[in-house]
Each structure stands twice: as structure tokens, then as C-alpha cells.
Protein backbone atom coordinates (compact mmCIF):
# COMPACT_ATOMS: atom_id res chain seq x y z
CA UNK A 1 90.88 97.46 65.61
CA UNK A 2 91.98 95.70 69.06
CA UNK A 3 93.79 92.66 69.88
CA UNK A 4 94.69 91.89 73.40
CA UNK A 5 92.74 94.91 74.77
CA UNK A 6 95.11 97.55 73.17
CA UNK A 7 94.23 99.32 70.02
CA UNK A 8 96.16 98.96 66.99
CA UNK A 9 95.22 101.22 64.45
CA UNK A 10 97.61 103.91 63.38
CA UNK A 11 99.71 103.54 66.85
CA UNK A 12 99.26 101.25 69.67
CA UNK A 13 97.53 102.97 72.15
CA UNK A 14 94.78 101.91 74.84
CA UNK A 15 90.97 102.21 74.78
CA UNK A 16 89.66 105.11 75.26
CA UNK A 17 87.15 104.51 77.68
CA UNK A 18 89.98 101.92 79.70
CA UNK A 19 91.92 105.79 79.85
CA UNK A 20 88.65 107.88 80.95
CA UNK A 21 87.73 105.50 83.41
CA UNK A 22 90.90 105.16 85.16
CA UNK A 23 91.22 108.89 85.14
CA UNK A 24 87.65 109.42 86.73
CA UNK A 25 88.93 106.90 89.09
CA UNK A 26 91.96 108.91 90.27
CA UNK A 27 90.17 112.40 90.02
CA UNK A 28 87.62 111.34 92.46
CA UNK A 29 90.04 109.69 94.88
CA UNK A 30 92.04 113.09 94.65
CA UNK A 31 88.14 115.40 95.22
CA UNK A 32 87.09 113.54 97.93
CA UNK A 33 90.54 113.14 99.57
CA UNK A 34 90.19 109.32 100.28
CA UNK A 35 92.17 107.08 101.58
CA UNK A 36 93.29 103.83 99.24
CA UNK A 37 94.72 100.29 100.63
CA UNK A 38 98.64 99.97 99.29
CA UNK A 39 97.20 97.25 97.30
CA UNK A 40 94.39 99.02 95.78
CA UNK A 41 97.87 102.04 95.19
CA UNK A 42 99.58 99.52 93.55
CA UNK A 43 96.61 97.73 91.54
CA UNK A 44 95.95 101.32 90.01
CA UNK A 45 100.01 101.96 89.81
CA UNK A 46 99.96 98.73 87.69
CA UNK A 47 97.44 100.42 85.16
CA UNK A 48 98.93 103.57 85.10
CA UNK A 49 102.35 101.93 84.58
CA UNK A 50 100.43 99.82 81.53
CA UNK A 51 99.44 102.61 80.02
CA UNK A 52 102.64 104.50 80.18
CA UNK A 53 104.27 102.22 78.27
CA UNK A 54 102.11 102.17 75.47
CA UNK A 55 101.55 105.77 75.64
CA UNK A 56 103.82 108.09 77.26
CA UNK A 57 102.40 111.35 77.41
CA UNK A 58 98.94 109.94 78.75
CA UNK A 59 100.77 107.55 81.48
CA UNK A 60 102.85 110.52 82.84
CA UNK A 61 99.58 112.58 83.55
CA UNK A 62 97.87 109.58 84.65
CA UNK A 63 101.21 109.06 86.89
CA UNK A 64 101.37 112.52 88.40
CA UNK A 65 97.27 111.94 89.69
CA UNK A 66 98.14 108.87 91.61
CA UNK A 67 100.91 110.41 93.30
CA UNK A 68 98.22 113.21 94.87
CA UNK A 69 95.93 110.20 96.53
CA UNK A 70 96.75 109.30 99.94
CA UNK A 71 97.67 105.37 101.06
CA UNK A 72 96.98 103.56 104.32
CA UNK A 73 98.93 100.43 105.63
CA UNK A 74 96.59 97.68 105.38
């Protein structure tokens, strides 16, 4: 069951494919050793931050990708 984009069925958590796709996000960032605006950094930061606080042990992991990609002043 959702409401407001976050599942609520046992434990609040986010939606599973919301997770995966954010994480393919980061991982290919991190393979291809791109470059990201600091807005597009803190866009994603926002997410990851999101997600953290619903679910800890998925936000830290999701935390300690973004800190591998690389920004650029824009």
C-alpha cells in the first residue's frame, strides 16, 4: 500500500524501484567516472537524504555512492 509515494505496509519504507533506480543512477556515474553539475550533486543528495530518513541502512549505502562521483562548478 502507498500514500504519498512511500510505502506503508509493515514499515515505512520507499519503492522499490524509486531505490533501484537511484542506485543504477549513482553506480553508473561512479563506472563511467562522470562529472555531475553541483545542482544535479545536490538534486541526487536530496533523494538520498529522503531515503535515509525513512530507511537508514539503505540511505547510508546510497550516501557513501554519491560521495565517490565527482562535481564540477557550474
Amino acid at each position: 500500500m502507498m500514500v504519498t509515494g512511500i510505502v506503508v505496509n509493515v514499515k515505512t519504507n520507499i519503492p522499490k524501484r524509486t531505490r533501484r533506480n537511484l542506485r543504477a543512477k549513482l553506480h553508473n556515474l561512479a563506472v563511467s567516472n562522470s562529472e555531475i553539475t553541483e545542482y544535479e550533486y545536490s538534486q541526487m543528495r536530496g533523494q538520498v537524504e529522503w531515503i535515509r530518513h525513512l530507511n537508514p541502512l539503505h540511505g547510508n549505502n546510497l550516501n557513501e555512492q554519491l560521495q565517490q562521483i565527482r562535481t564540477v562548478k557550474a
